[in-house]
C-alpha atoms as a PDB file:
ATOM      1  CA  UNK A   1      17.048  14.537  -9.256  1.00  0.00           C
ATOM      2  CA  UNK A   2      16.084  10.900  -9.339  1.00  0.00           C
ATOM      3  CA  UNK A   3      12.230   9.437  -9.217  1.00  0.00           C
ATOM      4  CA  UNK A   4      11.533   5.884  -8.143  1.00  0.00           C
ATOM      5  CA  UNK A   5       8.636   3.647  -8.721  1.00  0.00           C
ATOM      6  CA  UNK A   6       7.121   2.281  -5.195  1.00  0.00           C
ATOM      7  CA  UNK A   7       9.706  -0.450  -3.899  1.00  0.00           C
ATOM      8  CA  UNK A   8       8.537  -4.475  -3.377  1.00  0.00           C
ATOM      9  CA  UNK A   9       9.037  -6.917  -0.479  1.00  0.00           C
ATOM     10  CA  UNK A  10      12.664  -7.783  -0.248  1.00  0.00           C
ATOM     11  CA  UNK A  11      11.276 -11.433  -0.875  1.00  0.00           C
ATOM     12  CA  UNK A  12      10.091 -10.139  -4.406  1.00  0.00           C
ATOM     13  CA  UNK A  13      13.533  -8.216  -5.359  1.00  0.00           C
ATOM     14  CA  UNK A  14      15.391 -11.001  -4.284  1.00  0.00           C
ATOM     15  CA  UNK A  15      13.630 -13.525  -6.687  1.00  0.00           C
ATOM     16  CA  UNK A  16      13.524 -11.642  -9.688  1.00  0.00           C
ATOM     17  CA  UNK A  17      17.530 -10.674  -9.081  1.00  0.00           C
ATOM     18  CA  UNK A  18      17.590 -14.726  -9.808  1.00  0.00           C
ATOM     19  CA  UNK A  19      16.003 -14.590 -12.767  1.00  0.00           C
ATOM     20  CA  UNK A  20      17.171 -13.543 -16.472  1.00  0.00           C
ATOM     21  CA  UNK A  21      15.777 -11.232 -19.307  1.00  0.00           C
ATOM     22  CA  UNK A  22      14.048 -13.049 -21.742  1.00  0.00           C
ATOM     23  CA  UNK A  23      12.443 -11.987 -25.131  1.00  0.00           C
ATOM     24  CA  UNK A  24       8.098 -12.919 -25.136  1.00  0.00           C
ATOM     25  CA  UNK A  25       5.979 -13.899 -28.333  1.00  0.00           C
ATOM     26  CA  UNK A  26       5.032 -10.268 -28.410  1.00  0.00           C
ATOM     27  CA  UNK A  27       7.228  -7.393 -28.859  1.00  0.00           C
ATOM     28  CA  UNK A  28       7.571  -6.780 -24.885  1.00  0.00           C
ATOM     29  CA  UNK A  29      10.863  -7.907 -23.374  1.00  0.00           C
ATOM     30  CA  UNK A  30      10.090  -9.163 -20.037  1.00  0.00           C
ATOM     31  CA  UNK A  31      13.078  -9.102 -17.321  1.00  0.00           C
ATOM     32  CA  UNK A  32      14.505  -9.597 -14.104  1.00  0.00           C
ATOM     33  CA  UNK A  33      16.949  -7.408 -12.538  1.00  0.00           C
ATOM     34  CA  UNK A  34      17.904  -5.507 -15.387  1.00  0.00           C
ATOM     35  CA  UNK A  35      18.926  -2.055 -15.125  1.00  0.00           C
ATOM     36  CA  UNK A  36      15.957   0.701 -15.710  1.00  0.00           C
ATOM     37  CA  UNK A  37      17.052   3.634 -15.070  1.00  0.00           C
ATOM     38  CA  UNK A  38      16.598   5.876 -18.393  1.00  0.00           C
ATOM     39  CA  UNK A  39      17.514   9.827 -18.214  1.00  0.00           C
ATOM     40  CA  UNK A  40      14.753  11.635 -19.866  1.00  0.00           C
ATOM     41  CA  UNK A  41      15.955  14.909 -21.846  1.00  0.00           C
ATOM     42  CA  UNK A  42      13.305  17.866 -22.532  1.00  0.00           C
ATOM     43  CA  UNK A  43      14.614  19.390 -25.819  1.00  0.00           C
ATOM     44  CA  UNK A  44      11.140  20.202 -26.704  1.00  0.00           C
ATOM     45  CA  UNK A  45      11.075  24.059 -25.826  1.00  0.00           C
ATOM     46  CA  UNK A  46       8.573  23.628 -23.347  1.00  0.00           C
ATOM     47  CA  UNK A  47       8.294  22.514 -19.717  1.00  0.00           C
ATOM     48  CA  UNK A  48       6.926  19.401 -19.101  1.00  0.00           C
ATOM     49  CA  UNK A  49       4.320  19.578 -16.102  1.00  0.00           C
ATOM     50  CA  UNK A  50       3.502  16.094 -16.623  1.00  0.00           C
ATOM     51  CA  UNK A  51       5.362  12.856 -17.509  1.00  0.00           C
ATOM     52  CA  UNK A  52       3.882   9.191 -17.348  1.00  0.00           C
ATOM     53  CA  UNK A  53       5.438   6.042 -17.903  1.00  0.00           C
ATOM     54  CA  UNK A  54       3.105   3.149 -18.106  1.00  0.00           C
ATOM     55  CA  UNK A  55       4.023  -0.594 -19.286  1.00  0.00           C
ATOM     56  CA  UNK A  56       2.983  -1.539 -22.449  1.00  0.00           C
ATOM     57  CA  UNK A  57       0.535  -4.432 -21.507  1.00  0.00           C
ATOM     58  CA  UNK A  58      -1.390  -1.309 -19.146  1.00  0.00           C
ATOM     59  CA  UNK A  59      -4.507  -0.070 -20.674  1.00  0.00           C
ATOM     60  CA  UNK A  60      -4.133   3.532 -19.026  1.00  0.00           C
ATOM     61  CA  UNK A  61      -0.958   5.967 -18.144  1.00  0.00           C
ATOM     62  CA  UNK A  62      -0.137   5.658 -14.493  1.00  0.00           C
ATOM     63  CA  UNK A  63       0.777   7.698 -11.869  1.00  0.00           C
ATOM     64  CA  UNK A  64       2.166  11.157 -12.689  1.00  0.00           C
ATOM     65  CA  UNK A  65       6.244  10.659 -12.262  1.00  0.00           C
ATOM     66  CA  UNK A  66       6.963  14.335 -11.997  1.00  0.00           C
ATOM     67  CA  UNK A  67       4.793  14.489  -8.753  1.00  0.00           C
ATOM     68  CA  UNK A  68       4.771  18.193  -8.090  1.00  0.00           C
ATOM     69  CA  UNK A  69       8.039  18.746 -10.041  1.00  0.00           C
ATOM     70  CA  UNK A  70       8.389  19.695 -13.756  1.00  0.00           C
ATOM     71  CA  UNK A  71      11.030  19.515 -16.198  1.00  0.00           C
ATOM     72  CA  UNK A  72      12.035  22.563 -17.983  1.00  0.00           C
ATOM     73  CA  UNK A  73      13.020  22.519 -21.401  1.00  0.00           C
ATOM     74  CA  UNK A  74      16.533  22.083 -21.985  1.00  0.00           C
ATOM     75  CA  UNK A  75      16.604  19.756 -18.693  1.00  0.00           C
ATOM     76  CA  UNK A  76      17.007  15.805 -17.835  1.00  0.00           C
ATOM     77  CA  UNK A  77      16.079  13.583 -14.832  1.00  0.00           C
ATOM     78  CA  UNK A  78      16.743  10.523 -14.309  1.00  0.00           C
ATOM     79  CA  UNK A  79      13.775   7.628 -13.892  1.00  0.00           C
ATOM     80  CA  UNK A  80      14.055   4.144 -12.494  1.00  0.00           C
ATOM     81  CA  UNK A  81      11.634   2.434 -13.989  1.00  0.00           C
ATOM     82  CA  UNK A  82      12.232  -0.276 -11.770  1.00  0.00           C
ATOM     83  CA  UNK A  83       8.347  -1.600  -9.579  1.00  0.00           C
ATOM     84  CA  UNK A  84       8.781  -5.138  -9.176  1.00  0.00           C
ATOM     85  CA  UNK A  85       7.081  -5.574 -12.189  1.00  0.00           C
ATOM     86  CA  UNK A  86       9.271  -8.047 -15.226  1.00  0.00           C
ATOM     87  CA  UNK A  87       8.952  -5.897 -18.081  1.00  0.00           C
ATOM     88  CA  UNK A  88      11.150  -3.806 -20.034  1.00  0.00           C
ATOM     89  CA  UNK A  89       8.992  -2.272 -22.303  1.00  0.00           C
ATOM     90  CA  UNK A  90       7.278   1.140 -21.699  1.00  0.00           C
ATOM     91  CA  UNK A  91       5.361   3.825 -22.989  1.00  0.00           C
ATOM     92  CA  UNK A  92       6.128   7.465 -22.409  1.00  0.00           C
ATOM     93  CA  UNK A  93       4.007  10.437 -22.117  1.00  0.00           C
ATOM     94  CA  UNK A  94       5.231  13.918 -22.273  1.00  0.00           C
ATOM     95  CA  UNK A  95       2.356  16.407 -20.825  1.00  0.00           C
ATOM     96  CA  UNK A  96       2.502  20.197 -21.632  1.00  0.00           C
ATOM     97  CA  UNK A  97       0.537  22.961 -19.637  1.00  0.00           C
ATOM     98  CA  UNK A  98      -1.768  23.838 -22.215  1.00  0.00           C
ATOM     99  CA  UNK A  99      -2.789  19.752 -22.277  1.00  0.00           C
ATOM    100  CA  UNK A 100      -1.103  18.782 -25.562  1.00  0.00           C
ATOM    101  CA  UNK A 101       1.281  15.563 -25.128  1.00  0.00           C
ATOM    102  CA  UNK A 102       4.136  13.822 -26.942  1.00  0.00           C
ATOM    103  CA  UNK A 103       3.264   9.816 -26.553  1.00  0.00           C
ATOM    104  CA  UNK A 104       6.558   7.494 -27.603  1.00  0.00           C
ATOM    105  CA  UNK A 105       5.439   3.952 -27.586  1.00  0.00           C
ATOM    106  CA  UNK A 106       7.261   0.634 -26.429  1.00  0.00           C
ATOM    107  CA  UNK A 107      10.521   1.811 -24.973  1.00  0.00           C
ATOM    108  CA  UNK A 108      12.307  -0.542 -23.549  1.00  0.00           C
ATOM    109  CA  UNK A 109      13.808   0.558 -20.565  1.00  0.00           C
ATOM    110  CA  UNK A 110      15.991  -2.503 -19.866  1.00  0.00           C
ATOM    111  CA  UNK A 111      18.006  -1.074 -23.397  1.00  0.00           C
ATOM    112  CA  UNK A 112      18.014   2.220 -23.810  1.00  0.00           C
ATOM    113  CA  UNK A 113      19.606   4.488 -21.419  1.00  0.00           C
ATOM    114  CA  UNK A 114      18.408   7.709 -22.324  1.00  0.00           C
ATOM    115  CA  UNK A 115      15.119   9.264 -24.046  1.00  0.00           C
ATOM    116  CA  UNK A 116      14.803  12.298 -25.847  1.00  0.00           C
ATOM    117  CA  UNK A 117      11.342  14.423 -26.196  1.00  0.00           C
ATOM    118  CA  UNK A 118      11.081  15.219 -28.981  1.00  0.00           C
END
């Protein structure tokens, strides 16, 4: 099963397919049209009920990615992290259903290709 961030303008997706990835001052890579799709593996022994995915430079976790969905343990999906947005780098929330978390911090999405919790 495959989630994807909300889609941009053609207009948008067209101009960053022009442009390159290039490394900032900071440790966030920012992008074009890199690939983003990262498979995330549950090998934590518990379902995840929750799973965010926020960029680095965002002050608060976004939208829930599982939607009504969860991820067993044992399980993968796959995540496009592609939203229009030009960065690469991501943190990752893991939510349980008793409210614990595992957090991993400035993925880069544009690099990687898979993710393991834990």
């Amino acid at each position: 099963m495959a989630f994807h961030f909300k889609s941009l303008a053609l207009a948008a997706a067209t101009a960053l397919a022009l442009t390159g990835c290039m490394e900032t001052t900071t440790t966030t890579t920012v992008v074009g049209a890199a690939n983003k799709n990262v498979v995330i593996q549950n090998n934590t022994g518990r379902t995840i009920w929750r799973f965010y995915g926020s960029p680095v430079n965002v002050g608060s976790w976004e939208e829930d990615i599982l939607g009504t969905n969860v991820l067993p343990s044992g399980r993968s999906v796959n995540i496009n992290f592609s939203d229009g947005r030009r960065i690469c780098n991501f943190d990752m929330k893991a939510e349980f259903q008793d409210g614990s978390s595992i957090v991993k911090n400035n993925i880069n999405v544009c690099r990687v290709s898979t993710v393991s919790f834990p």
